[in-house]
N, C-alpha and C. Protein backbone atom coordinates (compact mmCIF):
# COMPACT_ATOMS: atom_id res chain seq x y z
N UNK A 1 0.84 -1.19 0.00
CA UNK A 1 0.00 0.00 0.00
C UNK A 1 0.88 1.24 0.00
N UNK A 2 0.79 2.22 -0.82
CA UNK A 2 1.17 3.47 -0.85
C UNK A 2 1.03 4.45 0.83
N UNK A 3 2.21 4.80 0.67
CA UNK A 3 2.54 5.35 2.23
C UNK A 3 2.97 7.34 1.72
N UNK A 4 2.19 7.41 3.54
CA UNK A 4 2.69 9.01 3.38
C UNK A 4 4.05 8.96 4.45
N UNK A 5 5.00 9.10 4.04
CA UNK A 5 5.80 8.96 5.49
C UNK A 5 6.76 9.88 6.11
N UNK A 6 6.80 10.62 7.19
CA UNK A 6 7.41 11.70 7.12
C UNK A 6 8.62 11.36 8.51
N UNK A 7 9.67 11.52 7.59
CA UNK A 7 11.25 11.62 7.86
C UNK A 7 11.27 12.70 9.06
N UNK A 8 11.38 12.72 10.21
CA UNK A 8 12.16 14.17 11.16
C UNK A 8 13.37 14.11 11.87
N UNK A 9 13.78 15.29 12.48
CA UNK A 9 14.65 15.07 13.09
C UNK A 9 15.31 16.85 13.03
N UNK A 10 16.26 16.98 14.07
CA UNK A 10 17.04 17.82 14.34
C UNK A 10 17.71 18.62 12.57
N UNK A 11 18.69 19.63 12.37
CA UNK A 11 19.29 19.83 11.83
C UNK A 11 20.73 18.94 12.20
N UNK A 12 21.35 18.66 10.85
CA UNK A 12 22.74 18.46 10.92
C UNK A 12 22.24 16.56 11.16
N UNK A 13 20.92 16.10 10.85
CA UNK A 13 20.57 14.60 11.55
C UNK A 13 20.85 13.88 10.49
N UNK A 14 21.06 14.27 8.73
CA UNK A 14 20.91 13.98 7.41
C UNK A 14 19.87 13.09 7.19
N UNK A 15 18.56 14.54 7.07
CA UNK A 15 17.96 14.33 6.34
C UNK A 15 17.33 14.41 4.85
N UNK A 16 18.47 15.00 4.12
CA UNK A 16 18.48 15.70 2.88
C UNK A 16 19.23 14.91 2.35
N UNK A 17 20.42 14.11 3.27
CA UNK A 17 21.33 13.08 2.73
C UNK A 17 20.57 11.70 2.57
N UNK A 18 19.53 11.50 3.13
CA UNK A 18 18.28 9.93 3.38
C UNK A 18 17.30 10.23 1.95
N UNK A 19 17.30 11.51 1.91
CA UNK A 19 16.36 12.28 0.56
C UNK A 19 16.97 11.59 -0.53
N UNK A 20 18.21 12.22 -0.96
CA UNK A 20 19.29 11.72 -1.81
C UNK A 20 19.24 9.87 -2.14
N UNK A 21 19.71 9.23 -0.91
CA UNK A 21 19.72 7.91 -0.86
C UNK A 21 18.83 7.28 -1.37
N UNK A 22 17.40 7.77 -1.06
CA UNK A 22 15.86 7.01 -1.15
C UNK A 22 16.05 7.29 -3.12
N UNK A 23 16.21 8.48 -3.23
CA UNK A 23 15.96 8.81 -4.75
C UNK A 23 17.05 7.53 -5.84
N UNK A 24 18.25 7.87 -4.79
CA UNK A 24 19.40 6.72 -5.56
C UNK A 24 18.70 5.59 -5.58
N UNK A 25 18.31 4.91 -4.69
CA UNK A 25 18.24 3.34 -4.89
C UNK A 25 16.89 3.08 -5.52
N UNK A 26 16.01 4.23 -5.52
CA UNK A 26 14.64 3.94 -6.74
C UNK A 26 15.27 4.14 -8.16
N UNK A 27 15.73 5.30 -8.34
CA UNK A 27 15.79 5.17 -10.03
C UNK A 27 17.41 4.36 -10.75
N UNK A 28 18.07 3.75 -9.50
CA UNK A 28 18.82 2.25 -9.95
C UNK A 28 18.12 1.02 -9.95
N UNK A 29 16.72 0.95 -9.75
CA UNK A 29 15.98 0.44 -10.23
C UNK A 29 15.03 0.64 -11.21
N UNK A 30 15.22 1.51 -12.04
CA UNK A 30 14.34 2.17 -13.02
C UNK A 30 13.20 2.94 -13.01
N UNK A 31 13.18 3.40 -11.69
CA UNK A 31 11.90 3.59 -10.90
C UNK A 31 12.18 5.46 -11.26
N UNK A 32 11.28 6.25 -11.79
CA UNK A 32 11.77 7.88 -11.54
C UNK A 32 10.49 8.26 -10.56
N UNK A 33 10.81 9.38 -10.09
CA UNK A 33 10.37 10.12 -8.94
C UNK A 33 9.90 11.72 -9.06
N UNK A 34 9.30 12.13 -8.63
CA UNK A 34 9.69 13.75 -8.40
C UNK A 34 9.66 13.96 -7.29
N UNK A 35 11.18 15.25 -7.46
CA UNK A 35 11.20 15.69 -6.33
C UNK A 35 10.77 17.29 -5.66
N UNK A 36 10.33 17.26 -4.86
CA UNK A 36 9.89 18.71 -4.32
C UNK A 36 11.06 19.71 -3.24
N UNK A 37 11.01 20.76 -3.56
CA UNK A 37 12.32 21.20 -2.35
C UNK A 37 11.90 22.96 -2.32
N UNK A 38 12.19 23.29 -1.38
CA UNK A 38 11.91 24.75 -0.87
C UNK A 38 13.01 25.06 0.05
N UNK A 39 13.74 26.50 -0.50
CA UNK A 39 14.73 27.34 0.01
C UNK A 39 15.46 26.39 0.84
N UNK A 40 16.06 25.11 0.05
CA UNK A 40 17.60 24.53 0.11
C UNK A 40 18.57 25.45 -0.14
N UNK A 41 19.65 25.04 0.46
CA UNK A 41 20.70 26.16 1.18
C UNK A 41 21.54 26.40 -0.24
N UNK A 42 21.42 25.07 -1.42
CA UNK A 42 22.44 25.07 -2.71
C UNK A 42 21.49 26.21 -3.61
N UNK A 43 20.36 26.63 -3.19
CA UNK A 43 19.62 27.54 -4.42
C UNK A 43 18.11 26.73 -4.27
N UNK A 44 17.96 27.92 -5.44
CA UNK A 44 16.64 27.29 -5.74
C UNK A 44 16.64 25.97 -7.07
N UNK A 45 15.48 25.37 -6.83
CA UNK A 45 15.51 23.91 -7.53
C UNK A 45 16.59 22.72 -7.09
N UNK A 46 16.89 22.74 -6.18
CA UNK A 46 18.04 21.74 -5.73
C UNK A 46 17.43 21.48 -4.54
N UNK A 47 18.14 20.23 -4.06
CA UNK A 47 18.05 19.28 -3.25
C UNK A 47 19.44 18.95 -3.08
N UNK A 48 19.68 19.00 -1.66
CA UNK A 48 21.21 18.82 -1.37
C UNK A 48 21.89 18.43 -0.17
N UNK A 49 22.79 18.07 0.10
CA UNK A 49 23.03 17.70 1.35
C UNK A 49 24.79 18.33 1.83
N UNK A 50 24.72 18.35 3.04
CA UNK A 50 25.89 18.69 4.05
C UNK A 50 26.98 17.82 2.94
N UNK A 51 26.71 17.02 2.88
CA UNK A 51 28.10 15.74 2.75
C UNK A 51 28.05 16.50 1.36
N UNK A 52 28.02 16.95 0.65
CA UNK A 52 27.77 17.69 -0.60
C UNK A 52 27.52 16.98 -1.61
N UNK A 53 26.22 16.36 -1.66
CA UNK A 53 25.61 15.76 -2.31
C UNK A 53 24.45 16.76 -3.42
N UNK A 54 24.05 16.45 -4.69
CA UNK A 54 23.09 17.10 -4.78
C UNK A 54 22.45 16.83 -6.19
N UNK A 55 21.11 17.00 -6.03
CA UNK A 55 20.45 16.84 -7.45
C UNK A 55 19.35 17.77 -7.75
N UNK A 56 18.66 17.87 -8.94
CA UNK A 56 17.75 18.96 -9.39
C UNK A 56 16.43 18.50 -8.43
N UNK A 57 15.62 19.88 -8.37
CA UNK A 57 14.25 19.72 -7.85
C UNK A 57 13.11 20.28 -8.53
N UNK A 58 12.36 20.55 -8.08
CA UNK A 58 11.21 21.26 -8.20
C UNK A 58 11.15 22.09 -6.94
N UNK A 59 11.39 23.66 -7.37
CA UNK A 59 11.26 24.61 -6.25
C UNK A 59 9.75 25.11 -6.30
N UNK A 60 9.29 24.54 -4.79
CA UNK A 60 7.71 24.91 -4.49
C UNK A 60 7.42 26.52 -4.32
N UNK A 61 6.42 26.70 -5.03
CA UNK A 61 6.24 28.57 -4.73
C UNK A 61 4.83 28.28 -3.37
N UNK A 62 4.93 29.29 -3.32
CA UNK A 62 3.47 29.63 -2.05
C UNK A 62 2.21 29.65 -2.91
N UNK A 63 1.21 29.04 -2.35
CA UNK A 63 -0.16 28.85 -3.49
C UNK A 63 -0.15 27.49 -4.41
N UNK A 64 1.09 26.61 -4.58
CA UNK A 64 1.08 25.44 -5.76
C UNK A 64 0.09 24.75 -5.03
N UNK A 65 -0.55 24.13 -5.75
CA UNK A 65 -1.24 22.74 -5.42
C UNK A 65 -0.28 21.72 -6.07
N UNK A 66 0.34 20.75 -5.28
CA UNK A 66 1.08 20.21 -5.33
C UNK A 66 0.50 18.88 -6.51
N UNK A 67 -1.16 18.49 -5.89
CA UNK A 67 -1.70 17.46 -6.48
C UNK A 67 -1.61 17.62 -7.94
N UNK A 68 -2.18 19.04 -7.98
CA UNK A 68 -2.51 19.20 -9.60
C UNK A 68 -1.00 19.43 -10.45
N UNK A 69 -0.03 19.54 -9.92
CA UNK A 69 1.27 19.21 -10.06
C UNK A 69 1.22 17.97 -11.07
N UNK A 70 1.07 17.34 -9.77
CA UNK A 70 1.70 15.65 -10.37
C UNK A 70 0.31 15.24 -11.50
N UNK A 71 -0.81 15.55 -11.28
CA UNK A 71 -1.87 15.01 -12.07
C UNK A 71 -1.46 15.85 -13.99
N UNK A 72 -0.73 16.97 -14.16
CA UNK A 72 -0.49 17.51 -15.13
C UNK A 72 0.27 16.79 -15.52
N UNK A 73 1.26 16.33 -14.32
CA UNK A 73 2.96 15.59 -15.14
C UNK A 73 2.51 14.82 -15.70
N UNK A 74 1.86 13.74 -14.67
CA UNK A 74 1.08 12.20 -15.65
C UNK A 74 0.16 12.43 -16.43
N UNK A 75 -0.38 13.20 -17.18
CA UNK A 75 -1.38 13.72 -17.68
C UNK A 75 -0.43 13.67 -18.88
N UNK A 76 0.27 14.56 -18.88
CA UNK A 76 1.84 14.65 -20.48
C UNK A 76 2.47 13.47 -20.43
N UNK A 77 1.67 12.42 -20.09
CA UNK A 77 3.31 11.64 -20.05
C UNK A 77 4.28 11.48 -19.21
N UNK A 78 4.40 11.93 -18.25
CA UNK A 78 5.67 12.09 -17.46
C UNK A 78 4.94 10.84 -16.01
N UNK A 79 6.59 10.16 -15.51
CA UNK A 79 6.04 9.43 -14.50
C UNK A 79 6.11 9.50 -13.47
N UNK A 80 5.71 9.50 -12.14
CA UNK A 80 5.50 9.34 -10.95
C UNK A 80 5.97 8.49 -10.06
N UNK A 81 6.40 7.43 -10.05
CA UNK A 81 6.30 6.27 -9.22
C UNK A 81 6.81 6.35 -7.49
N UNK A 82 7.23 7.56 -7.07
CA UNK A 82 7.55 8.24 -5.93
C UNK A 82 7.66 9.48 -5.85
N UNK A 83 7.36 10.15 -4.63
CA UNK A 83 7.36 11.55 -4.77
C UNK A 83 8.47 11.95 -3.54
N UNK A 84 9.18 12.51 -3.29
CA UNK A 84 10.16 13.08 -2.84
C UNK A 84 9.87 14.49 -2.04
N UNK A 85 9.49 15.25 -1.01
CA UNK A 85 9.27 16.35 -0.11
C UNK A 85 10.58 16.79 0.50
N UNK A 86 11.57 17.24 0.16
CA UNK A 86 12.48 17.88 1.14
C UNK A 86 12.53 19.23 1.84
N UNK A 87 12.72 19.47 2.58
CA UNK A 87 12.33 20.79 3.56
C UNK A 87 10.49 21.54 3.69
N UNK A 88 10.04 19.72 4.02
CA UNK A 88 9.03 19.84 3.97
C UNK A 88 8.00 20.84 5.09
N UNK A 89 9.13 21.01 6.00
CA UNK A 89 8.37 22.12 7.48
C UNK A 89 8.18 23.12 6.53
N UNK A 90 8.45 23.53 5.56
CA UNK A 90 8.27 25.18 4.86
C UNK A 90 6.88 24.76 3.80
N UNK A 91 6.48 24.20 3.98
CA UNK A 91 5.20 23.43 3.34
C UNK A 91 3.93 24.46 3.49
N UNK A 92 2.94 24.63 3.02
CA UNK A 92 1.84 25.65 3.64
C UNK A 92 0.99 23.83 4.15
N UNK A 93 0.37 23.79 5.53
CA UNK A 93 -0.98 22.60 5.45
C UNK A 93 -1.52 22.11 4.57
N UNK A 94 -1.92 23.49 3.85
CA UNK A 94 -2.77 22.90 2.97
C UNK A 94 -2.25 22.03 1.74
N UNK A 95 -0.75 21.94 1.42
CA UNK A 95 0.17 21.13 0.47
C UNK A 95 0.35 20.09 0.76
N UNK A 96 0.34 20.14 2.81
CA UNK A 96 0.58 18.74 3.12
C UNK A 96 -0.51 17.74 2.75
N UNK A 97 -1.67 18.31 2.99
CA UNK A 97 -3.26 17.77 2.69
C UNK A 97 -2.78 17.43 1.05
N UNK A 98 -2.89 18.00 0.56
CA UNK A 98 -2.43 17.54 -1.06
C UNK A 98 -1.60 16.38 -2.01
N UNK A 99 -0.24 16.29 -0.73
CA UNK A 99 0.32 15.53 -0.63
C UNK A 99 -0.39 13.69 -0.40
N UNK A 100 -1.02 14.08 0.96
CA UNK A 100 -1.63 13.44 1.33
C UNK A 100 -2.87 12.28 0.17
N UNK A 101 -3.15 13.38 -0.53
CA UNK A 101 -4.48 13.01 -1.38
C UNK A 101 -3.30 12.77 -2.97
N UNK A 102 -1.92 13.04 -3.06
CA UNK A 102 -1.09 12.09 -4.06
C UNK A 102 -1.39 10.39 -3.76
N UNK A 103 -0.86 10.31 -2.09
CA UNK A 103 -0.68 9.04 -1.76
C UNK A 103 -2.48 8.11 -1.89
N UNK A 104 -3.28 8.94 -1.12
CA UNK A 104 -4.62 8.37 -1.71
C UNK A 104 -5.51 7.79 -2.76
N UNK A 105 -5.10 8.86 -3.68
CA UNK A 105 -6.15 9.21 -5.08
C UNK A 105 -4.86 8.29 -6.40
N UNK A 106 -3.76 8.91 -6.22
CA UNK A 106 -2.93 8.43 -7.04
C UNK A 106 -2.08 7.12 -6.69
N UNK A 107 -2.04 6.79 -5.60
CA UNK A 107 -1.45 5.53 -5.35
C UNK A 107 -0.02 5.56 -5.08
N UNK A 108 0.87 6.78 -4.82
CA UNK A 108 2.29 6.92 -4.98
C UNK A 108 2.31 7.24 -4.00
N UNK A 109 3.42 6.43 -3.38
CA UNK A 109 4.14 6.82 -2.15
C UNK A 109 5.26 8.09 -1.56
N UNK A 110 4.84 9.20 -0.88
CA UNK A 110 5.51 10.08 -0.91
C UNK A 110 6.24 10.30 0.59
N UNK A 111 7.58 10.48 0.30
CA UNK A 111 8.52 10.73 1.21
C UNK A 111 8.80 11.92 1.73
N UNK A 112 8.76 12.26 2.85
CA UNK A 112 8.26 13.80 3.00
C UNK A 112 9.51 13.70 4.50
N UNK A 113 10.55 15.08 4.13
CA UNK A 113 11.43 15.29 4.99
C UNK A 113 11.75 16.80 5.77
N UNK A 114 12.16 16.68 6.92
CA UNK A 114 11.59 18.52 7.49
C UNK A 114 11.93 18.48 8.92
N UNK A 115 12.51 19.10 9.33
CA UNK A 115 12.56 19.48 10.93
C UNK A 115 10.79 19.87 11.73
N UNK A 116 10.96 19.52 12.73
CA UNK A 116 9.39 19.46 13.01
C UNK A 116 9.30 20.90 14.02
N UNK A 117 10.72 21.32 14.63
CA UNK A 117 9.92 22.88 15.24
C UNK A 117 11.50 23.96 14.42
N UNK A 118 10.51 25.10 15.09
CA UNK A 118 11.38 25.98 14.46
C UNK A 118 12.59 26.78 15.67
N UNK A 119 13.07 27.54 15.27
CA UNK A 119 13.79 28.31 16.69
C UNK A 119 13.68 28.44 17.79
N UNK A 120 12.06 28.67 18.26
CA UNK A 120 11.72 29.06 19.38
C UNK A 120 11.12 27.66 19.96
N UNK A 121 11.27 26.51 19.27
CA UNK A 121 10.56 25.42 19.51
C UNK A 121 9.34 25.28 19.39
N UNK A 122 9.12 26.55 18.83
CA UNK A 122 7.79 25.98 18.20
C UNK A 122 7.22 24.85 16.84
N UNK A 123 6.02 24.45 16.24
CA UNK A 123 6.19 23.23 15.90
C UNK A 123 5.52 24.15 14.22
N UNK A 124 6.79 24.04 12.85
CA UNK A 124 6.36 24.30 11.57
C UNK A 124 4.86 24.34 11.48
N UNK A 125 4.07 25.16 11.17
CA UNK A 125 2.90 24.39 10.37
C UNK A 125 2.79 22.96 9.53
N UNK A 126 3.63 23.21 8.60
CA UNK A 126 3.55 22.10 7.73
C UNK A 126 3.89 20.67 8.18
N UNK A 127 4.86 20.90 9.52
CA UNK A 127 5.39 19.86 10.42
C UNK A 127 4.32 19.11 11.10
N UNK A 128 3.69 20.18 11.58
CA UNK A 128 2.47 19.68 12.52
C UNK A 128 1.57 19.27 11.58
N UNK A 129 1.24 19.73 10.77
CA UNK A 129 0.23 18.36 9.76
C UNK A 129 0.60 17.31 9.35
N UNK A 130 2.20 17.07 8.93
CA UNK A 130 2.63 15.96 8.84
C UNK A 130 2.58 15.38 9.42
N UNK A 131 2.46 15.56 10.72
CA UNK A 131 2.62 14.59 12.13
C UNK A 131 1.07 13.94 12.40
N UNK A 132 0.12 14.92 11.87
CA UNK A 132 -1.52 14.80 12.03
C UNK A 132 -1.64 13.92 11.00
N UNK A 133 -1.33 13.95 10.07
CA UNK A 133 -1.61 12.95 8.39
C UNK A 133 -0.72 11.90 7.75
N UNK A 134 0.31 11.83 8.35
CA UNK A 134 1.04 10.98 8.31
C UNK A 134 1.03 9.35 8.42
N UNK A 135 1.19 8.43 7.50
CA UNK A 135 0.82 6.97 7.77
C UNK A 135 2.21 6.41 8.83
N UNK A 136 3.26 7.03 8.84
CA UNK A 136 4.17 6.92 9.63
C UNK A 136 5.33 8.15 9.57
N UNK A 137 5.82 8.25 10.96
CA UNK A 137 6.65 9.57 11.27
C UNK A 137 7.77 8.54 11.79
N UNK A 138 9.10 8.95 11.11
CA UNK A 138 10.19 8.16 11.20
C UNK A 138 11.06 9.37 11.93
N UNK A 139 11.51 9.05 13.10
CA UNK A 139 12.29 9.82 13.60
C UNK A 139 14.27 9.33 13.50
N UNK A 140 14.72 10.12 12.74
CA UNK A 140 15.81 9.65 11.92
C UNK A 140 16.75 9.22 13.33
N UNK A 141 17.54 8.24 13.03
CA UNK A 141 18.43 7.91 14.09
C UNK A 141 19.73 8.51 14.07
N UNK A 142 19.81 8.93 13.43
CA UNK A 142 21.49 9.92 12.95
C UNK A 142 21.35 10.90 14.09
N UNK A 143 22.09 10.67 15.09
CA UNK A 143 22.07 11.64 16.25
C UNK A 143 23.38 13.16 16.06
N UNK A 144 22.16 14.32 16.02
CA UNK A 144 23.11 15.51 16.18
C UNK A 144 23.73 16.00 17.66
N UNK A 145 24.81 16.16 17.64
CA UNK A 145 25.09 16.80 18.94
C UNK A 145 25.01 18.13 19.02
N UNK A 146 25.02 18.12 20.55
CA UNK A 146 25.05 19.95 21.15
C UNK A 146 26.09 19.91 21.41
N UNK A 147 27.07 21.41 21.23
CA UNK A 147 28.46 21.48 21.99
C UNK A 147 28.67 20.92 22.64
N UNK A 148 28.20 20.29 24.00
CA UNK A 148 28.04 19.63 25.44
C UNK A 148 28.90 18.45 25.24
N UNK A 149 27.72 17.77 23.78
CA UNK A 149 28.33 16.24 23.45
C UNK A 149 26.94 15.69 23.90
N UNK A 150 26.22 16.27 24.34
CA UNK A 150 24.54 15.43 24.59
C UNK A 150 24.32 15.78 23.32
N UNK A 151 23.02 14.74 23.12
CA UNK A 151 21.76 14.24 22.02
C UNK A 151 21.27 15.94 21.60
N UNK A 152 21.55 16.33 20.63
CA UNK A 152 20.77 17.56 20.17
C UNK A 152 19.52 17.60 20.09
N UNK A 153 18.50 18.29 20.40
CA UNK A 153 17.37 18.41 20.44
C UNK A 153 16.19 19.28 20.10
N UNK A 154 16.96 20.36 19.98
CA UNK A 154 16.52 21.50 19.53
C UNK A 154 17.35 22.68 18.56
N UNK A 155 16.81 23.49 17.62
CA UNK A 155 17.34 24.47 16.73
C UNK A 155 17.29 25.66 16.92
N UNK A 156 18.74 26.13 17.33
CA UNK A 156 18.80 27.47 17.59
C UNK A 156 19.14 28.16 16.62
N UNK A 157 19.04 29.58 16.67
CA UNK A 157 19.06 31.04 15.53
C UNK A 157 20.09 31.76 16.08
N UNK A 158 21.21 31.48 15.52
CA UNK A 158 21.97 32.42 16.49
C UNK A 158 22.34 33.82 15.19
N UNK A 159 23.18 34.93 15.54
CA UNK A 159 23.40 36.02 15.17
C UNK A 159 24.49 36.69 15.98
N UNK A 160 25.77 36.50 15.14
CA UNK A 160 27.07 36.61 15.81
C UNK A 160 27.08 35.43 16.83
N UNK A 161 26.65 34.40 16.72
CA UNK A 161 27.02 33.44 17.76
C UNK A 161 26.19 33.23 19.04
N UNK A 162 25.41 34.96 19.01
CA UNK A 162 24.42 34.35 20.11
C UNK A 162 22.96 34.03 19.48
N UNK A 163 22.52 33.62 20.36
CA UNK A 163 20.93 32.94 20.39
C UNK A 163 19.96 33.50 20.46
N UNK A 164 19.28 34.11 19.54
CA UNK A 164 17.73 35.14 19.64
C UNK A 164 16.50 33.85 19.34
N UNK A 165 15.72 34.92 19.84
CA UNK A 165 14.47 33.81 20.15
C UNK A 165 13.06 34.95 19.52
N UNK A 166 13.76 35.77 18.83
CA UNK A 166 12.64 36.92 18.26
C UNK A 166 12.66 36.56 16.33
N UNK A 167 11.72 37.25 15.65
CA UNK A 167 12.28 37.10 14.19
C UNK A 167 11.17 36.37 13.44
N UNK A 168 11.19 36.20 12.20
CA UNK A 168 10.16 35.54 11.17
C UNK A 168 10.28 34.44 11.36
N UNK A 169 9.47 33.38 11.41
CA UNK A 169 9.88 31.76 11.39
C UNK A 169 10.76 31.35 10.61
N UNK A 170 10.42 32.05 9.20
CA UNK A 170 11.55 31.44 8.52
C UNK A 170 12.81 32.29 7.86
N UNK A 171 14.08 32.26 8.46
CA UNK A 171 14.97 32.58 7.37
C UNK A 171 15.97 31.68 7.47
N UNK A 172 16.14 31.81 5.92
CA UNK A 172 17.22 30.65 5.14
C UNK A 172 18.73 30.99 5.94
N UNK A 173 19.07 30.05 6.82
CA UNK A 173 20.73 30.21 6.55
C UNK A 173 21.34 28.94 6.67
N UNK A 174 22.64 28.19 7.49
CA UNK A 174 23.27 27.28 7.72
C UNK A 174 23.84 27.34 8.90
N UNK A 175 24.24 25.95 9.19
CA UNK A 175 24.84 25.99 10.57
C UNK A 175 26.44 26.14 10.20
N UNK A 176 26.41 26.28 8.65
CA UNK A 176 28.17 26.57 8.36
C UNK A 176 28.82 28.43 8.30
N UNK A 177 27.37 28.98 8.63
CA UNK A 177 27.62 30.50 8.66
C UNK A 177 29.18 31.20 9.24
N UNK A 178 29.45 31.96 8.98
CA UNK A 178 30.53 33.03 9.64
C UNK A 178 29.71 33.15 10.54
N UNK A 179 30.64 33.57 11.43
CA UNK A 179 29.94 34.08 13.13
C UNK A 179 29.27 35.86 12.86
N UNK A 180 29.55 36.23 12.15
CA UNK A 180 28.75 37.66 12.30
C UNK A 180 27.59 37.35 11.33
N UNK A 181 27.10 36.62 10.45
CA UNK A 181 25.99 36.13 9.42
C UNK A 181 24.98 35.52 11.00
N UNK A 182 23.08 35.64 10.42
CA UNK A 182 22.63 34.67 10.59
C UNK A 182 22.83 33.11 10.25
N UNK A 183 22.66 32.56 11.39
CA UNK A 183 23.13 31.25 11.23
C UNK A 183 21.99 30.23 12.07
N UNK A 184 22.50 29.16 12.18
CA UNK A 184 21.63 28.30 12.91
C UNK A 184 22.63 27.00 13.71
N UNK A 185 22.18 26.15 15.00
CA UNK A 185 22.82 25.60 15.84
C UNK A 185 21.82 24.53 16.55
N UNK A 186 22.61 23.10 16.16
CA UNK A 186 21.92 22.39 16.89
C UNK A 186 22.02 22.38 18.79
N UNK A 187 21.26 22.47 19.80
CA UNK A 187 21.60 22.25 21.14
C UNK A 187 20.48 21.44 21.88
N UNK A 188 21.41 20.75 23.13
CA UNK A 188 20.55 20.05 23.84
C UNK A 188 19.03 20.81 24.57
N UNK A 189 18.46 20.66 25.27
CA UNK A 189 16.92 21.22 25.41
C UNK A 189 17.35 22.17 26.31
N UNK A 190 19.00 21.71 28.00
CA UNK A 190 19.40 22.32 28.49
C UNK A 190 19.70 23.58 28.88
N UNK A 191 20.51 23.81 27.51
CA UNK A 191 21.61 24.94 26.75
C UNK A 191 20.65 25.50 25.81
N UNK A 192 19.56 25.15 25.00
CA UNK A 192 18.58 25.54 24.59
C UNK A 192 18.25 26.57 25.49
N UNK A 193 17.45 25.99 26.50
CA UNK A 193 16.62 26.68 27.31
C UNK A 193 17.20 28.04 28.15
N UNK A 194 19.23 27.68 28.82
CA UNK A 194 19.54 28.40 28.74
C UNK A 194 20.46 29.30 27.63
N UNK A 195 20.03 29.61 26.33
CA UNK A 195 20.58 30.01 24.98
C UNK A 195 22.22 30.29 25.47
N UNK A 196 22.77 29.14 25.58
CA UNK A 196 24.10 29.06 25.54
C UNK A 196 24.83 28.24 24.16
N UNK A 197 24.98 28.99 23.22
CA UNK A 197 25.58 28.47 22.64
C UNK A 197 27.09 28.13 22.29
N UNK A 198 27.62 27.35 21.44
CA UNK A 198 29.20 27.05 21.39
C UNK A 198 29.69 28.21 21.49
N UNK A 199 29.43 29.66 21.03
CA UNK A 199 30.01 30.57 20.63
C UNK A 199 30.09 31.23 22.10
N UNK A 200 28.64 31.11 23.14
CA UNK A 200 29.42 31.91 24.02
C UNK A 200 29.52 31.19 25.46
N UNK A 201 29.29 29.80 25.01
CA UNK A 201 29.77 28.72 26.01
C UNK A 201 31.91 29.07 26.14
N UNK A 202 31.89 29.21 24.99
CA UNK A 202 33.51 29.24 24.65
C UNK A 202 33.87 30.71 25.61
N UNK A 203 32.87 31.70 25.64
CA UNK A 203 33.42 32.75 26.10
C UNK A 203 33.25 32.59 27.86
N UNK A 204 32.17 32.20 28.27
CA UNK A 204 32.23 32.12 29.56
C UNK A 204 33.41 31.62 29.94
N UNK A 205 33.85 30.42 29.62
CA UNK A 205 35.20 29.24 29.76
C UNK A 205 35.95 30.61 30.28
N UNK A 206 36.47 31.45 29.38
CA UNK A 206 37.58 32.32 29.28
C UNK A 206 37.70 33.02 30.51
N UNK A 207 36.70 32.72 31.58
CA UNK A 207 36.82 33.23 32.98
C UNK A 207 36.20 31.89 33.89
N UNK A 208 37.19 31.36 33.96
CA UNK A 208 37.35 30.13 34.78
C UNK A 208 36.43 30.39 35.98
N UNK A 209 35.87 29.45 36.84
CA UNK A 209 35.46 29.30 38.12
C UNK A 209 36.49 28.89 38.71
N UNK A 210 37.34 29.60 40.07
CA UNK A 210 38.09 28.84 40.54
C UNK A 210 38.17 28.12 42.31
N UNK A 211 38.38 27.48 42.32
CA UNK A 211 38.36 26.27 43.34
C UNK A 211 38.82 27.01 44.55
N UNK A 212 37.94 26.93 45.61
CA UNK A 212 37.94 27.99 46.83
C UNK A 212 39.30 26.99 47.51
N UNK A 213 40.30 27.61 48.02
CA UNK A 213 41.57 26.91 48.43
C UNK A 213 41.32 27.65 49.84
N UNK A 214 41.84 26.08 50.83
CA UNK A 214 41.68 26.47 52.62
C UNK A 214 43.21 26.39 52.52
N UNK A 215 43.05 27.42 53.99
CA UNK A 215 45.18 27.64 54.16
C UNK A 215 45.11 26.93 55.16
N UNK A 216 44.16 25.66 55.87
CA UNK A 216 44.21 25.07 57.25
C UNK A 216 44.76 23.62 56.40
């Protein structure tokens, strides 16, 4: 049976690199796909990964109906046999619903990949429907770390290195930023909570706590 299944996980967890993989081992079987992708870090129309991997997409605008997408492709001729979602949290609901009614109406199984909250920990729109419509939510096992060396858990926004918790849900950057660029940072819920990141975890260090010494 045709599955909706949605991939999550942290930044830096490779899920753009599982995107890649799934696409490889279908069309080395002769199998083609389309793929969907929104404000990937390589540009628009790409699909790409950290490990620097990358292939063409379909860059989603705001307003597509995704369904009537694929019903045009196969309509010309063109084939389907999997559908591909990468940076699917930037999704509007109503695409996910669409999505949804690919795997229904059309019978194709679509792979749908996306961090499920945003900066402030709050939870994407498009995330949270995936999670509501979803025939299964695969939580990727590729564990990101926090500076610490604990299980990453959450996505921070940093700016010069520190951690804001104000701003639009979405802006495009990387966790490979220069320190004065917006950027982004995986951290434990901890260091989250208190917005300590590597950048000024490193600076506190630089004034040691030191060890109360008795002269008895």
């Amino acid at each position: 049976m045709p599955e909706l299944v949605f991939f999550s996980g942290t930044m830096d967890c490779g899920k753009s690199t599982l995107a890649l993989q799934i696409e490889h081992n279908r069309s080395a079987r002769a199998l083609q796909g389309v793929i969907f992708t929104r404000d990937d870090r390589a540009g628009e129309g790409k699909l790409s990964s950290r490990l620097g991997l990358v292939t063409d997409a379909v860059e989603v605008e705001d307003g597509w109906d995704l369904y009537a997408y694929l019903v045009e492709h196969l309509s010309k001729g063109g084939r389907a046999d999997y559908v591909i979602a990468d940076e699917a949290q930037f999704l509007d609901p109503v695409q996910i619903d669409q999505l949804a009614r690919v795997v229904d109406d059309l019978g194709i199984d679509v792979y749908a990949f996306g961090i499920t909250t945003d900066f402030r920990s709050k939870l994407f729109p498009g995330s949270q429907r995936l999670v509501e419509l979803a025939d299964r939510v695969e939580v990727l096992q590729v564990e990101a770390l926090c500076w610490c060396g604990a299980r990453a858990t959450h996505n921070a926004r940093t700016v010069g290195g520190v951690m804001v918790v104000e701003g639009a849900q979405v802006v495009v950057g990387d966790v490979a930023q220069s320190p004065d660029e917006i950027g982004y940072e995986v951290l434990c819920r901890r260091h989250h909570r208190r917005r300590m990141t590597a950048a000024t975890s490193r600076a506190g260090a630089l004034s040691p706590d030191v060890l109360p010494v008795s002269s008895d």
